[in-house]
N, C-alpha and C. Protein backbone atom coordinates (compact mmCIF):
# COMPACT_ATOMS: atom_id res chain seq x y z
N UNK A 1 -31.75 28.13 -38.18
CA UNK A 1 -30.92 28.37 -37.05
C UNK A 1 -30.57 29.84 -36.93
N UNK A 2 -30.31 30.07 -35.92
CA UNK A 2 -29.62 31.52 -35.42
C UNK A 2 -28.79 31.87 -36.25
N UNK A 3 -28.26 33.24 -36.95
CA UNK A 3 -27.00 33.32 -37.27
C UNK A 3 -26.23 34.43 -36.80
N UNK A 4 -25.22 33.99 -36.42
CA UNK A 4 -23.79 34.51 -34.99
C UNK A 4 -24.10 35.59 -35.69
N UNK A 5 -23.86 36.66 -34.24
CA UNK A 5 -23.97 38.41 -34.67
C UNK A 5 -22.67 38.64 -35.12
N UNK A 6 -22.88 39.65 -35.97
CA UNK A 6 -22.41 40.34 -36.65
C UNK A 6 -20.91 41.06 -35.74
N UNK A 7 -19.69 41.33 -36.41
CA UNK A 7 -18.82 41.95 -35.50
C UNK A 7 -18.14 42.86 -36.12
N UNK A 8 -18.61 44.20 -35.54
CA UNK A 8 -17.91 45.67 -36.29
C UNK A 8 -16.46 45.92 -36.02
N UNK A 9 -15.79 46.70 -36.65
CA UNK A 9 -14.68 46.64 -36.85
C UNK A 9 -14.64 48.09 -35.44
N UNK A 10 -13.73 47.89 -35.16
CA UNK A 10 -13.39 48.84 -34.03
C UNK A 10 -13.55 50.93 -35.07
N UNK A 11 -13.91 51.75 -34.10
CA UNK A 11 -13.93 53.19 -34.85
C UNK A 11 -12.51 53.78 -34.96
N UNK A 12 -12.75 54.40 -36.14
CA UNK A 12 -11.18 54.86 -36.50
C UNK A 12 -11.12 55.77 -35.58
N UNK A 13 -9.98 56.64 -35.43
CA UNK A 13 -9.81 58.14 -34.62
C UNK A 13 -10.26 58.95 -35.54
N UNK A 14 -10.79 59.74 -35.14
CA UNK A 14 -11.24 61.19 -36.08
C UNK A 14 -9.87 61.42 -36.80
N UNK A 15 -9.87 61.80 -38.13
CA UNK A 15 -8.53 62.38 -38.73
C UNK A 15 -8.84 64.03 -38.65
N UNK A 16 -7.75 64.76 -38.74
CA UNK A 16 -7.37 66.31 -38.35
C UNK A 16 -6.97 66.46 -37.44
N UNK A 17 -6.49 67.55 -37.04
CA UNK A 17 -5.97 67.85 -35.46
C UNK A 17 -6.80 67.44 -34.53
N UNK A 18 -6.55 67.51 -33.43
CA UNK A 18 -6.75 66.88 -31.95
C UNK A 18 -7.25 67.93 -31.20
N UNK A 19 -8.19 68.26 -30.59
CA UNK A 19 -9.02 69.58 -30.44
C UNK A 19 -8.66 69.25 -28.70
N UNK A 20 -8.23 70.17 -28.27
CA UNK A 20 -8.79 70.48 -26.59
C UNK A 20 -10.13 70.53 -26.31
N UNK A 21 -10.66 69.68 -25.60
CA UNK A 21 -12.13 69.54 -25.20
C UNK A 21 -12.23 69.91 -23.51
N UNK A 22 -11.45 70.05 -22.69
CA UNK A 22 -11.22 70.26 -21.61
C UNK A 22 -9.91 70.84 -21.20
N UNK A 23 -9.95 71.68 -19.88
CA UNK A 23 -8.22 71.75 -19.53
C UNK A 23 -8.54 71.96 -18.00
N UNK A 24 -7.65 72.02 -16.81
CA UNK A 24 -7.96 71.98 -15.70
C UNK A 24 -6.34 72.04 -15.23
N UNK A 25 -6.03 72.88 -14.17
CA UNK A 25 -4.66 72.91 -13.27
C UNK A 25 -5.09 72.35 -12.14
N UNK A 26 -4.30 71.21 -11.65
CA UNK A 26 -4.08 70.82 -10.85
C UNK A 26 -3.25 70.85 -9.46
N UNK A 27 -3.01 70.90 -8.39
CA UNK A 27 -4.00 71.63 -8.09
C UNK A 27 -4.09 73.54 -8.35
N UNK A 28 -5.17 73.78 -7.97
CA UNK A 28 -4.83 75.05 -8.36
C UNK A 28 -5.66 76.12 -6.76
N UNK A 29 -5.07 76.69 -6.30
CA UNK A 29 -3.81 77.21 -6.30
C UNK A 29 -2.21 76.34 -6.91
N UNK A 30 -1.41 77.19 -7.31
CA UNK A 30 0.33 75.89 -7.48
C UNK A 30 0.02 74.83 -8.07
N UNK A 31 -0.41 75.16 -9.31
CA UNK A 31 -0.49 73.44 -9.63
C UNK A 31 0.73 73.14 -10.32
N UNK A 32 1.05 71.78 -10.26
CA UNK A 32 1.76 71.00 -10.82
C UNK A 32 1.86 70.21 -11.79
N UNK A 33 0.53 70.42 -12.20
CA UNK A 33 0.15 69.37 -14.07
C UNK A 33 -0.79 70.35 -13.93
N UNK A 34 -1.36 70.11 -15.47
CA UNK A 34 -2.84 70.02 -16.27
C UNK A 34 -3.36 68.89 -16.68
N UNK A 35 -4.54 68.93 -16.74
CA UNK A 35 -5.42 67.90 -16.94
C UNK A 35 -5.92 68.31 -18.03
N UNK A 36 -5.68 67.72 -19.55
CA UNK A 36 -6.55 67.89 -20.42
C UNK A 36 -7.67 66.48 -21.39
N UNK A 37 -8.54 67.18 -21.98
CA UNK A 37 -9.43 66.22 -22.49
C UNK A 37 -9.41 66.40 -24.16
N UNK A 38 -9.05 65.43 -24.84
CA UNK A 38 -8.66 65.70 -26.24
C UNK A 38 -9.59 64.89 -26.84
N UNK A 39 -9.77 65.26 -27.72
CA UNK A 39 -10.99 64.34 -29.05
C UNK A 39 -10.68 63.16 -29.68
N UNK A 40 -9.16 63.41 -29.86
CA UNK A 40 -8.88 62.56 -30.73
C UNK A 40 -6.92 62.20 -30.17
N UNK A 41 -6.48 61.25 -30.94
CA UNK A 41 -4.81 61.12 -30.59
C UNK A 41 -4.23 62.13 -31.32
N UNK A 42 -2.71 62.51 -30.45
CA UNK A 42 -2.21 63.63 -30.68
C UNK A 42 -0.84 63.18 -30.51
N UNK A 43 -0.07 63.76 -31.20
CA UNK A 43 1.49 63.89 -31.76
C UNK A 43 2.10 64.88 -30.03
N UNK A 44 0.88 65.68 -29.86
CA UNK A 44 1.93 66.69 -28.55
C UNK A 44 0.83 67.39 -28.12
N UNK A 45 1.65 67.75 -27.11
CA UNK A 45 0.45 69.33 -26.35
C UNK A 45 1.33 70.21 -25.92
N UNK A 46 0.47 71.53 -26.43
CA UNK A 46 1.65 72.31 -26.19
C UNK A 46 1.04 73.63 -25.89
N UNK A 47 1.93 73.88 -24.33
CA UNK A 47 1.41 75.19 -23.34
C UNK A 47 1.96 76.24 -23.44
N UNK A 48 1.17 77.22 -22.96
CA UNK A 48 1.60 78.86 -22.88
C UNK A 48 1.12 79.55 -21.93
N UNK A 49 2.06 79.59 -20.76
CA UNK A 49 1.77 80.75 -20.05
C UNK A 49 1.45 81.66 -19.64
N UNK A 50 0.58 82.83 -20.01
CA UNK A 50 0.22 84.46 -20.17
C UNK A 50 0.52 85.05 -18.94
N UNK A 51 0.91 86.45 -18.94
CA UNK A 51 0.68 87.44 -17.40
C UNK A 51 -1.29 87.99 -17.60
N UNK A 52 -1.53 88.11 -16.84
CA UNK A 52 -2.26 88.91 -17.08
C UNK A 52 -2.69 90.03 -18.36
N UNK A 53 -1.66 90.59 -18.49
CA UNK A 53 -1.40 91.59 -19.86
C UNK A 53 -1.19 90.69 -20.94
N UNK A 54 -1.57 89.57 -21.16
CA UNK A 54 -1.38 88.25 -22.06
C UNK A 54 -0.28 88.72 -23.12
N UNK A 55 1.18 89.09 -21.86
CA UNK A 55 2.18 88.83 -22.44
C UNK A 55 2.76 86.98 -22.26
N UNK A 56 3.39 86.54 -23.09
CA UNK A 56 3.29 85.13 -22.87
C UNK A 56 4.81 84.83 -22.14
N UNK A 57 5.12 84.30 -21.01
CA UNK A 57 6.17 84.44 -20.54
C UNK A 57 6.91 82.85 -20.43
N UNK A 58 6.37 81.69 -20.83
CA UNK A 58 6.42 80.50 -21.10
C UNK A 58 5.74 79.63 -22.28
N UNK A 59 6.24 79.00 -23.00
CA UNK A 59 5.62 77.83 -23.59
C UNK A 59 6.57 76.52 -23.45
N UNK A 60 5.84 75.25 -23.15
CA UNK A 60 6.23 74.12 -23.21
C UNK A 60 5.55 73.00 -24.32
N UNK A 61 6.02 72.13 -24.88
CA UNK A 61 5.59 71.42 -25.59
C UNK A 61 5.87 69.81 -25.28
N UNK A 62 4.91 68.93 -24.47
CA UNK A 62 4.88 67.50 -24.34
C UNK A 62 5.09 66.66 -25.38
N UNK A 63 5.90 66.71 -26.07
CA UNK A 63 6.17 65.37 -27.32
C UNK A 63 6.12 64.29 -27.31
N UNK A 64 4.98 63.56 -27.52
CA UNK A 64 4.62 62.03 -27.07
C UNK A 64 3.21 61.67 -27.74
N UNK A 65 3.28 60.37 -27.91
CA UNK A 65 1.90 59.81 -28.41
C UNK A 65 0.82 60.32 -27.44
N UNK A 66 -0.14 60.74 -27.64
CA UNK A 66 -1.32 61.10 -26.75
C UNK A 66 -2.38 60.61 -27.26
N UNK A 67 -3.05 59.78 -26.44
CA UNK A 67 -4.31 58.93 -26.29
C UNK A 67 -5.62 59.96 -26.50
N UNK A 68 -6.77 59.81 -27.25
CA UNK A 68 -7.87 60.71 -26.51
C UNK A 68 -8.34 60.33 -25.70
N UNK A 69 -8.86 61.30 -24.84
CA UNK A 69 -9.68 61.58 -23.91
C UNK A 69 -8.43 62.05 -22.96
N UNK A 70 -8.46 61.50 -21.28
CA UNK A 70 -7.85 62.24 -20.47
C UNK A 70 -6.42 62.36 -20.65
N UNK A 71 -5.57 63.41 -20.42
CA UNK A 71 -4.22 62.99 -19.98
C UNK A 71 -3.98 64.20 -18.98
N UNK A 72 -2.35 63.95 -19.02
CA UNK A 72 -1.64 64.67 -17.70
C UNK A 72 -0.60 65.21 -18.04
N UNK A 73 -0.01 66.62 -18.05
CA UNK A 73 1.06 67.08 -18.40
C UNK A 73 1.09 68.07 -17.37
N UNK A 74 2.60 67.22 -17.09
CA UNK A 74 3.44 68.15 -16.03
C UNK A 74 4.13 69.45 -16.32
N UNK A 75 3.70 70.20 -15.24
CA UNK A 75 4.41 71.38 -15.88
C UNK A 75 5.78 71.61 -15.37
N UNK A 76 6.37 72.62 -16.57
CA UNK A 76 7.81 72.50 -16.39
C UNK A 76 8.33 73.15 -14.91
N UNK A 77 8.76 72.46 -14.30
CA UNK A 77 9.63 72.70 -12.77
C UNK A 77 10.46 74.26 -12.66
N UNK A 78 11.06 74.77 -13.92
CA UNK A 78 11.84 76.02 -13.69
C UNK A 78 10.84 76.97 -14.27
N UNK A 79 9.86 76.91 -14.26
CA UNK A 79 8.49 77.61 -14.45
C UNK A 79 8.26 78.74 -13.47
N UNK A 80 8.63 77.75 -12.13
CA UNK A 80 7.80 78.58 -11.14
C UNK A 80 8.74 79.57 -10.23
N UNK A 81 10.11 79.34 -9.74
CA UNK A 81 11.05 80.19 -10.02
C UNK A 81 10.49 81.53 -10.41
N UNK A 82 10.58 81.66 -11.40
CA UNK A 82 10.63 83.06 -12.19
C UNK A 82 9.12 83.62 -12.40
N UNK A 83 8.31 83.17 -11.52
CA UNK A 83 6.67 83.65 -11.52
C UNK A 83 6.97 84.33 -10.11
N UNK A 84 6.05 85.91 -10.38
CA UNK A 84 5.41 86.13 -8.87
C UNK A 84 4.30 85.96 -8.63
N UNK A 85 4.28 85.83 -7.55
CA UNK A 85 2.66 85.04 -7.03
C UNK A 85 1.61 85.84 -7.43
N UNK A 86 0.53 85.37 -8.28
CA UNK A 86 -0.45 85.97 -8.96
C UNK A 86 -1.51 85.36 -9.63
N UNK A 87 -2.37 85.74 -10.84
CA UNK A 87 -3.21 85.24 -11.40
C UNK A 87 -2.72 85.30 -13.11
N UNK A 88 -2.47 84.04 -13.16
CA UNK A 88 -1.74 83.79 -14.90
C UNK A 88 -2.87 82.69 -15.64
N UNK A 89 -2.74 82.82 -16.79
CA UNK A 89 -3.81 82.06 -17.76
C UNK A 89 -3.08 81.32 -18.48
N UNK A 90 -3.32 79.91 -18.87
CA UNK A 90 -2.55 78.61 -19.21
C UNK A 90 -3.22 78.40 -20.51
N UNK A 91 -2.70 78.59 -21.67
CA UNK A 91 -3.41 78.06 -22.80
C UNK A 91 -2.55 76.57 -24.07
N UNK A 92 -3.53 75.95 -23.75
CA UNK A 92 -3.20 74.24 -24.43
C UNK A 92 -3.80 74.08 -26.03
N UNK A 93 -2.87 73.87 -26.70
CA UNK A 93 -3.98 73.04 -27.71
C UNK A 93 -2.99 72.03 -28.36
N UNK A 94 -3.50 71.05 -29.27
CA UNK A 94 -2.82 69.68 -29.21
C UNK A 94 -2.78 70.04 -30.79
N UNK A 95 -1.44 68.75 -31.14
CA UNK A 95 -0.80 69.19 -32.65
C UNK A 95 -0.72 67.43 -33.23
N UNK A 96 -1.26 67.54 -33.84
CA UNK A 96 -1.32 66.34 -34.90
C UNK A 96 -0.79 65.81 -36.10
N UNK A 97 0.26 65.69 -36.59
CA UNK A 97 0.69 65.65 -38.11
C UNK A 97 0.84 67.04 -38.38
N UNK A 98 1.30 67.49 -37.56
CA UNK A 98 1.41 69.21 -38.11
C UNK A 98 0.59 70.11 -37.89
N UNK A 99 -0.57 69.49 -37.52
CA UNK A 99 -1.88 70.73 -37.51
C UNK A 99 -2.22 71.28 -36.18
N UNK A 100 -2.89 72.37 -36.03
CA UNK A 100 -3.24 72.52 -34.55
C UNK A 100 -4.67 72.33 -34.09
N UNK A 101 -4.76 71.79 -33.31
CA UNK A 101 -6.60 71.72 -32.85
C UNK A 101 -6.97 72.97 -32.59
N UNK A 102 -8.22 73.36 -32.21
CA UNK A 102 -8.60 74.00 -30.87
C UNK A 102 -8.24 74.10 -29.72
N UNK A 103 -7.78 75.29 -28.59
CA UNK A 103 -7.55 75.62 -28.01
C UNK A 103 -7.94 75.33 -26.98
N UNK A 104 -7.85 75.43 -26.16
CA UNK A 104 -8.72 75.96 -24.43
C UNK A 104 -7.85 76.46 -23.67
N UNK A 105 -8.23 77.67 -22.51
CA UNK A 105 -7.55 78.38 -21.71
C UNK A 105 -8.08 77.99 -20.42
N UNK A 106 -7.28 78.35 -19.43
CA UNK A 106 -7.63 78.12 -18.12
C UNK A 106 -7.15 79.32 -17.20
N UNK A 107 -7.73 79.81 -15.99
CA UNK A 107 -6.51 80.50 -14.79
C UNK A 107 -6.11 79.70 -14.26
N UNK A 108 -4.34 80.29 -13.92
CA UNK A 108 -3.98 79.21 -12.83
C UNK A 108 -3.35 80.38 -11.94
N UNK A 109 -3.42 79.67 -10.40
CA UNK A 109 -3.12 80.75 -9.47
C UNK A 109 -1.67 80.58 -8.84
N UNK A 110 -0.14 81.13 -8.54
CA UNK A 110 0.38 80.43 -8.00
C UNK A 110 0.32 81.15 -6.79
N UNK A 111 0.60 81.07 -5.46
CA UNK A 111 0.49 82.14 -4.00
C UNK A 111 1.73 81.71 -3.61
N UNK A 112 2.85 80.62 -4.16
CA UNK A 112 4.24 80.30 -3.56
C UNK A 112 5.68 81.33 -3.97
């Protein structure tokens, strides 16, 4: 007789930090989130602002279970206030048990 297939156990998550595999502002011009793509689950994500002169004039940090692959983090609302309209660079990377992944940067534009 046949014998019933076999049934694998589901894949663990990669262990180590949680690497940025993607990042994207939404929309951009003015965006209002990022869109990032992570490898693995993550403890947080956590942003930084740059001017141009990659002085850093913001960081925020999302504290929450994070799924891999897509998510969505809103950016902080009293952010934009205190920006003049220009070309600024958004840099993400995700924190795991303490550790930091890999990075990724993005431009984001605001014209408001």
């Amino acid at each position: 007789g046949a014998s019933p297939p076999e049934t694998l156990p589901p894949p663990l998550p990669p262990s180590g930090p949680a690497n940025i595999l993607a990042l994207f502002a939404v929309p951009n011009p003015d965006p209002s989130l990022v869109s990032v793509k992570l490898s693995g689950p993550a403890d947080a994500i956590e942003l930084r602002l740059y001017s141009r002169a990659m002085v850093c004039l913001h960081t925020y940090s999302a504290e929450q279970a994070w799924a891999q692959g897509w998510g969505q983090v809103p950016l902080p609302g009293h952010w934009r206030p205190e920006l003049a309209p220009g070309h600024y660079y958004l840099r993400a990377h995700a924190r795991r048990e303490g550790s930091r992944g890999k990075a990724q940067v993005t431009s984001v534009y605001f014209i408001k």
